[in-house]
N, C-alpha and C. Protein backbone atom coordinates (compact mmCIF):
# COMPACT_ATOMS: atom_id res chain seq x y z
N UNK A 1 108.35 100.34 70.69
CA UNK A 1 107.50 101.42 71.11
C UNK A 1 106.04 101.02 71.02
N UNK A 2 105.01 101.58 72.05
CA UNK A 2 103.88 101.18 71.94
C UNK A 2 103.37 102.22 71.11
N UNK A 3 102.60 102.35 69.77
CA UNK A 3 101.79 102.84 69.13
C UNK A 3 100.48 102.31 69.50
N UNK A 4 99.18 103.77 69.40
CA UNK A 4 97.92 103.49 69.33
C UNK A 4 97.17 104.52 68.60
N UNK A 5 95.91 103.87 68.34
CA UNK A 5 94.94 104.82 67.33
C UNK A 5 94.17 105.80 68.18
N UNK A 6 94.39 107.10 67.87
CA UNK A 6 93.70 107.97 68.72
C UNK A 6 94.48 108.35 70.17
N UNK A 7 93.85 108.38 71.34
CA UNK A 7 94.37 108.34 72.25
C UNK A 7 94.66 107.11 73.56
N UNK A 8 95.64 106.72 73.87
CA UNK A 8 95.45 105.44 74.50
C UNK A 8 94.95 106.01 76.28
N UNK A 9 94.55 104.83 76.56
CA UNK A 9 94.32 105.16 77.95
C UNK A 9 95.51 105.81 78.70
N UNK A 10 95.51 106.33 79.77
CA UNK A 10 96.49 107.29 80.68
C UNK A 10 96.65 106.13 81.51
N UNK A 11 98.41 105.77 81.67
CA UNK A 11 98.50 105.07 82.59
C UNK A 11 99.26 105.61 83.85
N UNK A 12 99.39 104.94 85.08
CA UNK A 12 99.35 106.08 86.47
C UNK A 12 100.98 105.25 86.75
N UNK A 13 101.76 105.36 87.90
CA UNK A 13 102.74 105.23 88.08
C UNK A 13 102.59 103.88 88.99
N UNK A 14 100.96 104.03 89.50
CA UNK A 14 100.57 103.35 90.27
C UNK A 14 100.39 101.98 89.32
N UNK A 15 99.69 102.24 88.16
CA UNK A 15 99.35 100.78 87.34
C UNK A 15 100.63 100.41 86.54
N UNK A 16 101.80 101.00 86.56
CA UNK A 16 103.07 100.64 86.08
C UNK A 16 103.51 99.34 87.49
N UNK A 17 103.54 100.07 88.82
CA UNK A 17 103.96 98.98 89.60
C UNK A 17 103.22 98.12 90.01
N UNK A 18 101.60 98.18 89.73
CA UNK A 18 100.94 96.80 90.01
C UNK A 18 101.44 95.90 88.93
N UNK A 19 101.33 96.08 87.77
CA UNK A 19 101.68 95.04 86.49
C UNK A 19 103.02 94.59 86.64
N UNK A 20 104.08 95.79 86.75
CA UNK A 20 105.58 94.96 86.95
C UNK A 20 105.54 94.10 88.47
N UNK A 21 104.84 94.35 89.15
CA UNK A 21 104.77 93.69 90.47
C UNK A 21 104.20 92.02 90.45
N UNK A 22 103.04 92.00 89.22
CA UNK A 22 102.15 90.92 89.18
C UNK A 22 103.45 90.16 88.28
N UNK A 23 103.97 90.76 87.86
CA UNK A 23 104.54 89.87 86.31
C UNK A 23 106.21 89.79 87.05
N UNK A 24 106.66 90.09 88.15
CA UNK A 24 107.58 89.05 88.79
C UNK A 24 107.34 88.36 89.78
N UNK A 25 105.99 88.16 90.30
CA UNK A 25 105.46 87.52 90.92
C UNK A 25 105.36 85.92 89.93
N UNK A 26 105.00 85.89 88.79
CA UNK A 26 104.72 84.85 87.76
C UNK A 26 106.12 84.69 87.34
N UNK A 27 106.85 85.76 87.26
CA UNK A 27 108.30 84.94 86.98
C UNK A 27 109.30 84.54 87.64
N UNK A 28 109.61 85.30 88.88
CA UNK A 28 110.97 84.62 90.01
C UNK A 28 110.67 83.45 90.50
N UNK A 29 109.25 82.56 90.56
CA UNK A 29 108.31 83.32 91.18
C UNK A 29 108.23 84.26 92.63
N UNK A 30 107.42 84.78 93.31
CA UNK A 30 106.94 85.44 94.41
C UNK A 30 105.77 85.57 94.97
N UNK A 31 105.25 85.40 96.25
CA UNK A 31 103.88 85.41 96.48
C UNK A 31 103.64 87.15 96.57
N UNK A 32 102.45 87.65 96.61
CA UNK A 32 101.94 88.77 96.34
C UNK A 32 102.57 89.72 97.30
N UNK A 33 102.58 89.09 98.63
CA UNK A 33 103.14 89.61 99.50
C UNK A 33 104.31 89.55 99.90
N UNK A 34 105.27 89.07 98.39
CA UNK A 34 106.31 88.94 99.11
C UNK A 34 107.19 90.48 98.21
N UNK A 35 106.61 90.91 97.44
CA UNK A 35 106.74 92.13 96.18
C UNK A 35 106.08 93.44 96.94
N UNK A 36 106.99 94.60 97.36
CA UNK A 36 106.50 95.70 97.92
C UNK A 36 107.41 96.67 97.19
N UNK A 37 106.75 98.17 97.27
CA UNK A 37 106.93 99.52 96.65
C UNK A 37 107.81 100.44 97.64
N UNK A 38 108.63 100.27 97.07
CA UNK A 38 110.51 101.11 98.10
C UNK A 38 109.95 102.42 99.32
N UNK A 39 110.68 102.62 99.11
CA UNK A 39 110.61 104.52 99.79
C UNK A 39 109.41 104.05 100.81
N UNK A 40 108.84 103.08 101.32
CA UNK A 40 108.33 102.58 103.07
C UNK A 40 108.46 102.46 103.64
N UNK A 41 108.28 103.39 104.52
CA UNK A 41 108.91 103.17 105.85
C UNK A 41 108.26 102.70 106.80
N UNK A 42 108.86 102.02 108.03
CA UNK A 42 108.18 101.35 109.00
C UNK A 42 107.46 100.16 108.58
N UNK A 43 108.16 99.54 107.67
CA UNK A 43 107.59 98.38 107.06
C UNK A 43 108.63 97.25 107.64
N UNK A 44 108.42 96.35 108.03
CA UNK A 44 109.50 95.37 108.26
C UNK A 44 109.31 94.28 106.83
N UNK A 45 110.89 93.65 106.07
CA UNK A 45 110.68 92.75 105.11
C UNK A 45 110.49 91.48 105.56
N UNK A 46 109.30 90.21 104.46
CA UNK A 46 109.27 89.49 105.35
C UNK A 46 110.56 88.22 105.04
N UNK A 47 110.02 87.53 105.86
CA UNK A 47 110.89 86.85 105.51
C UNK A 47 111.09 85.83 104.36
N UNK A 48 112.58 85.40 104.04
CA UNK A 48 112.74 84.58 102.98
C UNK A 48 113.12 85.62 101.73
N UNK A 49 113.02 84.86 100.41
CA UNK A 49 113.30 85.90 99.53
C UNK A 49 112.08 87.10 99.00
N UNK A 50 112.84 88.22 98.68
CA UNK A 50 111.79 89.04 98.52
C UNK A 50 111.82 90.31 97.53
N UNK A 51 111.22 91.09 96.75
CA UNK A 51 111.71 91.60 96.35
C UNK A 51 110.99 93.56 96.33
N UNK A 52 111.60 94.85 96.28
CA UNK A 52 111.13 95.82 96.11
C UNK A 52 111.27 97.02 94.89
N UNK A 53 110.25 97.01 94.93
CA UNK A 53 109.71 98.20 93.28
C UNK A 53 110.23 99.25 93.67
N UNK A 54 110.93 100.57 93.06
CA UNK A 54 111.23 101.80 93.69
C UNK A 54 111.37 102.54 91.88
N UNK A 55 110.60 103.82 92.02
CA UNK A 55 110.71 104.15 90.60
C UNK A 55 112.05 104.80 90.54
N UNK A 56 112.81 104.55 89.57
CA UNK A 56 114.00 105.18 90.13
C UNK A 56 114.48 106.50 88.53
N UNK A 57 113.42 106.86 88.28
CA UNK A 57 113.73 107.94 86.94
C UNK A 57 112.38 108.14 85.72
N UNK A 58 112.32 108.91 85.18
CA UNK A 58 111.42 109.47 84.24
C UNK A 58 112.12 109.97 82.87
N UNK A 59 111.86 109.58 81.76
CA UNK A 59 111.84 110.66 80.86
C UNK A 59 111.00 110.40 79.54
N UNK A 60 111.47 111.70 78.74
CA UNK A 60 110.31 111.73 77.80
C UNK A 60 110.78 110.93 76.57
N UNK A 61 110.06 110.10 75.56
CA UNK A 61 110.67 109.55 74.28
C UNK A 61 110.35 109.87 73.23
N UNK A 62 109.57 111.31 73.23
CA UNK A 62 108.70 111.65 72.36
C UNK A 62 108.15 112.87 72.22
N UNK A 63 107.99 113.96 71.29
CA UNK A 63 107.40 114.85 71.15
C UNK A 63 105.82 114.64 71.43
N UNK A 64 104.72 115.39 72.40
CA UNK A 64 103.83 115.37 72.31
C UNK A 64 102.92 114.93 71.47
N UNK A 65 101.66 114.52 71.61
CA UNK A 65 100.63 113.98 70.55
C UNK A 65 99.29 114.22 70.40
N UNK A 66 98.67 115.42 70.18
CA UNK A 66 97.17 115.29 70.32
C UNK A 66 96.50 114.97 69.34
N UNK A 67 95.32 114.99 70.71
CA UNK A 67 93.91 113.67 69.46
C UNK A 67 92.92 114.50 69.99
N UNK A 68 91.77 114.31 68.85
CA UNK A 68 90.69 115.10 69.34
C UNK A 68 89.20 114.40 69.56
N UNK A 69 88.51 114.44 70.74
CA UNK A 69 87.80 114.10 70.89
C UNK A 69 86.31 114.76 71.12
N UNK A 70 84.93 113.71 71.57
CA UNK A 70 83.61 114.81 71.82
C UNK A 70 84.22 115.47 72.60
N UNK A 71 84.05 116.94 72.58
CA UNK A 71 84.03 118.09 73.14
C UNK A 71 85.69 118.63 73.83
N UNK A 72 86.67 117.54 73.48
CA UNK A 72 87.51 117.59 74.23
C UNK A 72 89.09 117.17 73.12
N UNK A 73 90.00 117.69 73.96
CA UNK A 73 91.83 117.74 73.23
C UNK A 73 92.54 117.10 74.26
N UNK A 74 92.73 115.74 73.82
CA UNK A 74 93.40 114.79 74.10
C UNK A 74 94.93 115.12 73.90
N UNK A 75 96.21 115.32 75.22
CA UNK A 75 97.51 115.42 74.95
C UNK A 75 98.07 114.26 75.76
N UNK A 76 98.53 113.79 74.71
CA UNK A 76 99.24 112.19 75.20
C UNK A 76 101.08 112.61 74.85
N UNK A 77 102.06 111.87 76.29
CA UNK A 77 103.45 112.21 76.36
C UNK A 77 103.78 110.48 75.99
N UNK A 78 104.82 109.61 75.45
CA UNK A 78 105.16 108.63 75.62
C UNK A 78 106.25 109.25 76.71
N UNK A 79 106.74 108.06 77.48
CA UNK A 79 107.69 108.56 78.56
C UNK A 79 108.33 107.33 78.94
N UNK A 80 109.67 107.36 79.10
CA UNK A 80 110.21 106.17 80.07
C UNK A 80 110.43 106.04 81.14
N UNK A 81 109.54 105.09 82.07
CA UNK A 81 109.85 104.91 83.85
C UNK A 81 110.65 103.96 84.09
N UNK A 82 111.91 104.31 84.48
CA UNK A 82 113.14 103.15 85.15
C UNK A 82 112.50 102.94 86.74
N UNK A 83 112.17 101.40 86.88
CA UNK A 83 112.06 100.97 87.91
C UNK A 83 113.46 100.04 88.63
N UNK A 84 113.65 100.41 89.82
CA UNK A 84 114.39 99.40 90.17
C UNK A 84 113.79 98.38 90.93
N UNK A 85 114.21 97.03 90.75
CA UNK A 85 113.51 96.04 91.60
C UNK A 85 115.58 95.57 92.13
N UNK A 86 115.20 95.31 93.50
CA UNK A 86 115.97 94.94 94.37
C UNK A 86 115.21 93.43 94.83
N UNK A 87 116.31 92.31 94.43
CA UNK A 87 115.81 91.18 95.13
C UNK A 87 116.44 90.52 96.34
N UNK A 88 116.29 90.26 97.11
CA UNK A 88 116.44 90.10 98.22
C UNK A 88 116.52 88.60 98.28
N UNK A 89 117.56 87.98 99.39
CA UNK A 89 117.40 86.37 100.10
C UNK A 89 117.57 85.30 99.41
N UNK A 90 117.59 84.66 100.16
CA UNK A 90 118.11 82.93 98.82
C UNK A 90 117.91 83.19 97.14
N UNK A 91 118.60 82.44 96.84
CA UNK A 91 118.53 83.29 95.44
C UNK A 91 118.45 84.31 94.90
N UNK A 92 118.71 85.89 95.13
CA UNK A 92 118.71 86.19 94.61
C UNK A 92 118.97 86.72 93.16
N UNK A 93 120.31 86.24 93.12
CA UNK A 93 121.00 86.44 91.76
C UNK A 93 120.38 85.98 90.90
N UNK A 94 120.24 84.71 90.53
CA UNK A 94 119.26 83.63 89.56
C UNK A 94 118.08 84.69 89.48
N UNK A 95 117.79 85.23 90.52
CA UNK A 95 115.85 85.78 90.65
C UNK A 95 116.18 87.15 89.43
N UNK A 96 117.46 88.02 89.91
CA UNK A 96 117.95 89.18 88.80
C UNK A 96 118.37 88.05 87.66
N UNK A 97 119.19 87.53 87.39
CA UNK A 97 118.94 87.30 85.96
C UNK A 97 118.02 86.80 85.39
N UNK A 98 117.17 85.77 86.06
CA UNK A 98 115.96 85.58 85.56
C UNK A 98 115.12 86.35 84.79
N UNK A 99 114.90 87.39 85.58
CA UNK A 99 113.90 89.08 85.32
C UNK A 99 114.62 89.32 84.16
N UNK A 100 115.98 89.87 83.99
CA UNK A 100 116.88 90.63 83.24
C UNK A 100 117.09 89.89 81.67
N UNK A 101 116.74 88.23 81.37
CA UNK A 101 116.18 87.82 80.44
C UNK A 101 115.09 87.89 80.22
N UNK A 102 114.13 87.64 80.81
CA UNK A 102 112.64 87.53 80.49
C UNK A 102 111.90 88.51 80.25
N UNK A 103 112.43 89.98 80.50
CA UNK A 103 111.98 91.12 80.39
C UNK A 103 111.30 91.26 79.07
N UNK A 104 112.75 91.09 78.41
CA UNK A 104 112.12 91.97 76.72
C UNK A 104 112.01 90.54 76.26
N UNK A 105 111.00 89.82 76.60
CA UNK A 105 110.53 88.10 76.15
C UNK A 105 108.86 88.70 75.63
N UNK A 106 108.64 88.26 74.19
CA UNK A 106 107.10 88.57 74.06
C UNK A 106 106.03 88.14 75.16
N UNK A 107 106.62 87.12 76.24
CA UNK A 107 105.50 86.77 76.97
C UNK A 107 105.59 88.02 77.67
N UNK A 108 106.45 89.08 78.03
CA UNK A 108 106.73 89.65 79.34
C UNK A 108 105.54 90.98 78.38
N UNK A 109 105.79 91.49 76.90
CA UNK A 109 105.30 92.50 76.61
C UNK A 109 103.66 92.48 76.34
N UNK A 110 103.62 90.83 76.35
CA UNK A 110 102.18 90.60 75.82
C UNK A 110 101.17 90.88 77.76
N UNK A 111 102.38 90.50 78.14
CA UNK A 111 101.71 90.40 79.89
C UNK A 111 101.63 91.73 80.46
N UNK A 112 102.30 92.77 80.26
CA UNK A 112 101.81 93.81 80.47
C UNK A 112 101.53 94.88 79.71
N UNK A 113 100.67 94.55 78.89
CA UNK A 113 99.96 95.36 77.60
C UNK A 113 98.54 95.17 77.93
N UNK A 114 98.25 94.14 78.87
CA UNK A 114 97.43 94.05 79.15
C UNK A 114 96.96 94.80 81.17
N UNK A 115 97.66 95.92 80.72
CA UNK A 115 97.58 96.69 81.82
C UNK A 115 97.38 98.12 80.95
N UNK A 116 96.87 98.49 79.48
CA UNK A 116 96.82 99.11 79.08
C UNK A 116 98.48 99.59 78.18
N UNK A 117 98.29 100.98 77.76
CA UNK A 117 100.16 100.99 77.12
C UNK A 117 100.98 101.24 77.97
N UNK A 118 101.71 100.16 78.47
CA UNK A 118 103.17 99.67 78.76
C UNK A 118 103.81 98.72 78.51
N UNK A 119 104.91 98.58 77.71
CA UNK A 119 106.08 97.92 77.04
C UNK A 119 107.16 98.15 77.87
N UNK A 120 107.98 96.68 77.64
CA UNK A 120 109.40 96.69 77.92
C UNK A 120 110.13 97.27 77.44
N UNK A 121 111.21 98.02 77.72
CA UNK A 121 112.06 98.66 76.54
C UNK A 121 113.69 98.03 76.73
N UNK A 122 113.55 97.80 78.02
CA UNK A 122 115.38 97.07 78.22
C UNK A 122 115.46 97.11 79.91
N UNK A 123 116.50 96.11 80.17
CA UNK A 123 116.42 95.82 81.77
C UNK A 123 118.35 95.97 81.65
N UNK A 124 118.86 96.76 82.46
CA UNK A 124 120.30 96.91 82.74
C UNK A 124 120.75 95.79 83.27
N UNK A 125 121.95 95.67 83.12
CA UNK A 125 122.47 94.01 83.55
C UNK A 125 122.35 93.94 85.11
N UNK A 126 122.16 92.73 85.81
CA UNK A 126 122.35 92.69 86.98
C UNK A 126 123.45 92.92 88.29
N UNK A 127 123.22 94.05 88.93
CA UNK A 127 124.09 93.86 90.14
C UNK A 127 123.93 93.20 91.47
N UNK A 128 125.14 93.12 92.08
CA UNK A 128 125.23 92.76 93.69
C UNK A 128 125.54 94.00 94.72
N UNK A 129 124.59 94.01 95.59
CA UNK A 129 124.49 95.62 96.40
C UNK A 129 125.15 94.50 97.53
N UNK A 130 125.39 95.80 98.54
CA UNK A 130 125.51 95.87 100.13
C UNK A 130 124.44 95.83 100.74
N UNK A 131 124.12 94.32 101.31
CA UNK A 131 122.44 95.24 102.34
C UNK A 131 123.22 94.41 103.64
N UNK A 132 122.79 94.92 104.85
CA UNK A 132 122.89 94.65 106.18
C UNK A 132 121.92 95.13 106.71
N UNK A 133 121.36 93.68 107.31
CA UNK A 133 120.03 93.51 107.98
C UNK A 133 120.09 93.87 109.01
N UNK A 134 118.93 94.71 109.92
CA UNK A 134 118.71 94.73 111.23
C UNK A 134 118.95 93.98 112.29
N UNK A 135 119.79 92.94 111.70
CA UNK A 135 120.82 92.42 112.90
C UNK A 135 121.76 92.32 112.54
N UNK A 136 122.40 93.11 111.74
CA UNK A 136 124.07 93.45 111.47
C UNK A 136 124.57 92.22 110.69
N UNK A 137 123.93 91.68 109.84
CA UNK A 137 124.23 90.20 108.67
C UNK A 137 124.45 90.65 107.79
N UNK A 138 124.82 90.02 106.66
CA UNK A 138 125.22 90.40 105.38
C UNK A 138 123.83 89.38 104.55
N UNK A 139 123.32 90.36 103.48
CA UNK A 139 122.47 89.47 103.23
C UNK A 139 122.47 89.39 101.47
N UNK A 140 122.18 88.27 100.82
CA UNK A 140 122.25 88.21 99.47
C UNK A 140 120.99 89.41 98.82
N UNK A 141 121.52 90.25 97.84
CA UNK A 141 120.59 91.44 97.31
C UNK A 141 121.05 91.55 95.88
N UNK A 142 120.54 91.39 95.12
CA UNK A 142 120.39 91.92 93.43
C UNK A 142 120.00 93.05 93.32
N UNK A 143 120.31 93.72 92.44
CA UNK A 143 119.31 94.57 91.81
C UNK A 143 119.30 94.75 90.28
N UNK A 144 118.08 94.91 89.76
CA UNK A 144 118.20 95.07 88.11
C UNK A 144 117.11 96.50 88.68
N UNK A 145 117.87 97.12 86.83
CA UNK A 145 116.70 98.44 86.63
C UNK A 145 116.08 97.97 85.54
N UNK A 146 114.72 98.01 85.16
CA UNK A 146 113.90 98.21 84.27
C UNK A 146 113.33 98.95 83.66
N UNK A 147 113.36 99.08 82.10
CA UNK A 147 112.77 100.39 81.54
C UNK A 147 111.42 100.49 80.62
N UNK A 148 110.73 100.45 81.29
CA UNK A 148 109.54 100.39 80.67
C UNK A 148 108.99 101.67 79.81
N UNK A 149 108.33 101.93 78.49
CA UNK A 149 107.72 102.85 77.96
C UNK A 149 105.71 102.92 78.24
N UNK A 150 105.71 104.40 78.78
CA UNK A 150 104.21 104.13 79.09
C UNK A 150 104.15 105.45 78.58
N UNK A 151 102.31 105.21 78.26
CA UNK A 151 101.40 106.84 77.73
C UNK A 151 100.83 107.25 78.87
N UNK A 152 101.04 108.56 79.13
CA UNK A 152 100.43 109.37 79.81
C UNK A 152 99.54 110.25 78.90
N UNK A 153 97.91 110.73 79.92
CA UNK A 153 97.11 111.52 78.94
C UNK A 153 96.98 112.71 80.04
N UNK A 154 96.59 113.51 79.01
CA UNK A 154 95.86 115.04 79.71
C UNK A 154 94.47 115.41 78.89
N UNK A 155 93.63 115.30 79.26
CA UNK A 155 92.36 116.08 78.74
C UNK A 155 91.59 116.62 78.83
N UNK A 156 91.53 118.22 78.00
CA UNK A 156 91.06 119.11 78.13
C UNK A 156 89.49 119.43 77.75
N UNK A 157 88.40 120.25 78.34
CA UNK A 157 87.55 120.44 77.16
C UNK A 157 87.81 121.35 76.22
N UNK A 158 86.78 121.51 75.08
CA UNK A 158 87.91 122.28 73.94
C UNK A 158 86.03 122.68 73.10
N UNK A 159 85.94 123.67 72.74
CA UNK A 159 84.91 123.94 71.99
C UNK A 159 85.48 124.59 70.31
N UNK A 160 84.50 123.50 70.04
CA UNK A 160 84.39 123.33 68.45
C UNK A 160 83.56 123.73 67.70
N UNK A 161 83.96 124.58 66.35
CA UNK A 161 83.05 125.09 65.47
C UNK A 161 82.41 123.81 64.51
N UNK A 162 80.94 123.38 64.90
CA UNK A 162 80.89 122.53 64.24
C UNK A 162 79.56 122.36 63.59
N UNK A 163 79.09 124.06 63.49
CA UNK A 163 78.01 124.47 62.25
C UNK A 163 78.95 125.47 61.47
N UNK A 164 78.27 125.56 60.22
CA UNK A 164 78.77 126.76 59.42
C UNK A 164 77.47 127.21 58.38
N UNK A 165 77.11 128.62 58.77
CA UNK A 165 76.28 129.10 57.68
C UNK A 165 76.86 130.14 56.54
N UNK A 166 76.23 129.10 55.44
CA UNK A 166 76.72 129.59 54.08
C UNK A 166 75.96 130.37 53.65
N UNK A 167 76.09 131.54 52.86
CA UNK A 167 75.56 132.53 51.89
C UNK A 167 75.87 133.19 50.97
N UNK A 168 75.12 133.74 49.90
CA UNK A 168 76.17 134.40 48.91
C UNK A 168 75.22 135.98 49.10
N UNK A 169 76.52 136.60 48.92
CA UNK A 169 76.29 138.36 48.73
C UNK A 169 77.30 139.35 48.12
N UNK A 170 76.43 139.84 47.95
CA UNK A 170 77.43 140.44 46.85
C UNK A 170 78.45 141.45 47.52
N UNK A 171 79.65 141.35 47.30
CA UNK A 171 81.03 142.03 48.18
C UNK A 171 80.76 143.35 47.99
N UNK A 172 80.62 143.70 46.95
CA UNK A 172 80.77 145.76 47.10
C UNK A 172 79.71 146.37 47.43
N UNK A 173 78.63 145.68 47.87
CA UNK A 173 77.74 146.23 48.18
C UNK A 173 77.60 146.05 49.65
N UNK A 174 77.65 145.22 50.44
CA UNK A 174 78.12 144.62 51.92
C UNK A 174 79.31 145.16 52.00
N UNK A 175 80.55 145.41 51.36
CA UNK A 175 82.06 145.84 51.93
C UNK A 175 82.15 146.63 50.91
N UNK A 176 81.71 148.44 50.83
CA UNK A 176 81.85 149.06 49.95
C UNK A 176 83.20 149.29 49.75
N UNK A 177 84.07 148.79 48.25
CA UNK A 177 85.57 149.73 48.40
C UNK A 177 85.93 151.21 48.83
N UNK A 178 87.13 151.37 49.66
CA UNK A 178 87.19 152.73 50.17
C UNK A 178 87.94 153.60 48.72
């Protein structure tokens, strides 16, 4: 689990798939363009091997957390995003098990920690799908799911009592008993 002091930065769904995107790019390897984000349409794949990000689930790992800041109430969720990456074309299989070891590898957690808090948490074993290409082929396809843990933030402004005037007086004379 990623722990932090205070509140960690808010990470977006968007900076979950640039980092898992950059960091199987460095490991199957893949050129930048060869790693795209599912649910696109009118995209043609290119060619050779290739692979696609698709978030495929959400949940929570954690009771809420607030922190308090200037002027403001920091609510941070830990949460788990299952990504699926589908690899595509020569090799694929090798390319899923590859990923599916290297995942929970300190290089993999140290590599995207540096996208703010997100950790590996576990990658499901690898399968072999059905794909048939736009010319009716059978084509080699993996897929692994990945489960990454990330912080999400919400922050509010929040006003704070942060004078207090002290005095002494005497009670029965200010709050006469009835």
């Amino acid at each position: 689990m990623v722990e932090a002091d205070g509140a960690p930065p808010d990470v977006t769904e968007g900076t979950v798939l640039t980092a898992l995107g950059q960091w199987l790019c460095a490991t199957i390897p893949l050129t930048a363009d060869a790693v795209m984000v599912g649910q696109v349409n009118r995209v043609a794949p290119p060619c050779g091997a290739f692979a696609i990000m698709t978030v495929a689930g959400r949940g929570r790992i954690a009771t809420n957390r607030t922190t308090y800041g200037a002027g403001c109430r920091i609510v941070w969720m830990q949460q788990r995003i299952d990504v699926r990456v589908d690899l595509h074309g020569p090799g694929a299989g090798d390319a899923a098990g590859r990923v599916a070891l290297l995942f929970r590898d300190p290089a993999c957690a140290d590599f995207l920690a540096g996208f703010g808090s997100i950790a590996p948490l576990h990658a499901d074993p690898p399968v072999q799908r059905d794909f048939v290409s736009d010319a009716a082929q059978y084509e080699d396809t993996w897929q692994v799911t990945l489960s990454l843990q990330v912080n999400s933030t919400a922050t509010f402004a929040q006003e704070f009592a942060d004078t207090l005037n002290v005095g002494i007086f005497e009670t029965d004379a200010t709050f006469p008993p009835e």
